[in-house]
N, C-alpha and C. Protein backbone atom coordinates (compact mmCIF):
# COMPACT_ATOMS: atom_id res chain seq x y z
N UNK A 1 23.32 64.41 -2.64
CA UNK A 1 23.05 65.29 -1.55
C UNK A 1 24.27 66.14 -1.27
N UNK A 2 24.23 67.24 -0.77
CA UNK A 2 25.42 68.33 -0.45
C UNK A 2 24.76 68.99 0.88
N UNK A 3 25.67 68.61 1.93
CA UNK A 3 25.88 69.60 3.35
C UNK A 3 26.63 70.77 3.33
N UNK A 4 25.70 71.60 4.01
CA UNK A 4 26.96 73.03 4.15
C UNK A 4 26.95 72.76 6.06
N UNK A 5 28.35 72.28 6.08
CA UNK A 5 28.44 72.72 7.62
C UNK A 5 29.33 73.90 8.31
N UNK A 6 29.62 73.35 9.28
CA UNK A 6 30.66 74.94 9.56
C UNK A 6 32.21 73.70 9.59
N UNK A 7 33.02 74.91 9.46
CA UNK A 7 34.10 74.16 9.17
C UNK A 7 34.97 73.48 10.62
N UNK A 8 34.36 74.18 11.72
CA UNK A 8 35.30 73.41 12.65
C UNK A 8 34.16 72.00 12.69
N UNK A 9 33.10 72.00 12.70
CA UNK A 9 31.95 70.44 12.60
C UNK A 9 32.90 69.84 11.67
N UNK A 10 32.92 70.21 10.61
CA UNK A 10 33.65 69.59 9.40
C UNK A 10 34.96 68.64 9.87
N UNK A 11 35.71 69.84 10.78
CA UNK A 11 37.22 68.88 11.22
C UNK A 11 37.16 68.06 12.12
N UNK A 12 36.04 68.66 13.14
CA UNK A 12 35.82 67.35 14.26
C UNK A 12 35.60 66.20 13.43
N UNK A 13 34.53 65.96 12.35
CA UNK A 13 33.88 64.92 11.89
C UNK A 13 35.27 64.05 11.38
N UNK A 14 35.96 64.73 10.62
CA UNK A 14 37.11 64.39 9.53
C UNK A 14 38.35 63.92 10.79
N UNK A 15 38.35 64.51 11.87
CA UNK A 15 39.34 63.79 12.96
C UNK A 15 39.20 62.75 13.57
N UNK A 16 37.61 62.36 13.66
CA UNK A 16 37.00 61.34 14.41
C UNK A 16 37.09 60.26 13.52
N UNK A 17 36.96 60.52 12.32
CA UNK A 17 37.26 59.16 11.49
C UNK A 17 38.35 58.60 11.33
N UNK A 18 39.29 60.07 10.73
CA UNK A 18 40.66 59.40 10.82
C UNK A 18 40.93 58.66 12.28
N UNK A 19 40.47 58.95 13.17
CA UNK A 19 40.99 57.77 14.13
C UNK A 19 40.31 57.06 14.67
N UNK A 20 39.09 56.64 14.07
CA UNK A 20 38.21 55.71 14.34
C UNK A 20 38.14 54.62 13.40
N UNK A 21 38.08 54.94 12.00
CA UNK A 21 38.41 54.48 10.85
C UNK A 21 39.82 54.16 9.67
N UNK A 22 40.70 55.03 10.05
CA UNK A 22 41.60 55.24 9.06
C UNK A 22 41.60 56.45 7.73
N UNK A 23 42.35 56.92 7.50
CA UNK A 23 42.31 57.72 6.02
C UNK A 23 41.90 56.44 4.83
N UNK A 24 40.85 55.45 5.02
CA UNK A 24 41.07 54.91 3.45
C UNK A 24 39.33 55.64 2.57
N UNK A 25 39.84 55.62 1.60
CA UNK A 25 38.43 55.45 0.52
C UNK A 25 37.03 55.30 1.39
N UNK A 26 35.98 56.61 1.21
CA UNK A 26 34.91 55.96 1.27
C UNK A 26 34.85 55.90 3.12
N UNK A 27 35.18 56.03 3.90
CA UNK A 27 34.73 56.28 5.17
C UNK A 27 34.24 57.23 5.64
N UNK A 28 34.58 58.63 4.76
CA UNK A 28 33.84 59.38 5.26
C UNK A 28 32.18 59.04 5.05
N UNK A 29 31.64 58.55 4.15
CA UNK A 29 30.40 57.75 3.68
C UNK A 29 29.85 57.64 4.53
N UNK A 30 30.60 56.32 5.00
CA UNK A 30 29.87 55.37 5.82
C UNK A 30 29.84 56.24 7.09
N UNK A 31 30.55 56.62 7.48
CA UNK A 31 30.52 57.69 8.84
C UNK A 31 29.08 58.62 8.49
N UNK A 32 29.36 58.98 7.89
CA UNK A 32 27.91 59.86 7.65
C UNK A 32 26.59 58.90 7.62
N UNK A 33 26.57 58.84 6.90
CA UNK A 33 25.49 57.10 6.78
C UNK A 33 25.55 56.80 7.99
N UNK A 34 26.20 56.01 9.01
CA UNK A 34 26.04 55.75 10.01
C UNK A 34 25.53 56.90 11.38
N UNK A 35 25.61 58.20 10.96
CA UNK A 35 25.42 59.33 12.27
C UNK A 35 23.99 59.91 11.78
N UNK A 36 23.88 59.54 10.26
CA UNK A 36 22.29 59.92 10.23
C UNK A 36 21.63 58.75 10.81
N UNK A 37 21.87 57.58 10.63
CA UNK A 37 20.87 56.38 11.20
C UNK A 37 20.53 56.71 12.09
N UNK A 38 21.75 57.28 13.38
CA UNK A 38 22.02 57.27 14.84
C UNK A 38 20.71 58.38 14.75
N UNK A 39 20.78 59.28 14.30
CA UNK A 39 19.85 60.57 14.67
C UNK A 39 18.56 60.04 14.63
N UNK A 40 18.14 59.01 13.29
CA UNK A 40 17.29 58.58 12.55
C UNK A 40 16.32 57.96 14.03
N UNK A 41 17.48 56.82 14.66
CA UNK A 41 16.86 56.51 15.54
C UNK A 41 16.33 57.08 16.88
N UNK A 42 17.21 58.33 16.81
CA UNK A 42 17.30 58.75 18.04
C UNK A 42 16.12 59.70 18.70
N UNK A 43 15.28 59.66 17.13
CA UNK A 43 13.89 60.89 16.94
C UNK A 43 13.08 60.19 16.82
């Protein structure tokens, strides 16, 4: 799959992890994976 977002979405997303998660491997993933569920459920 490939998202086109806008790039400040992009940095929020990429700031929220780094400090929710850490810079390691593979979180951006699961971050995503986890905010579609959220939507998934949320509809």
């Amino acid at each position: 799959m490939t998202f086109i977002v806008s790039d400040e979405l992009e940095k929020k997303f990429r700031d929220r992890i780094y400090k929710k998660m850490g810079m390691r491997k593979g979180n951006m993933v699961k971050a995503l994976e986890e905010a579609l569920e959220d939507w998934i459920q949320k509809k």
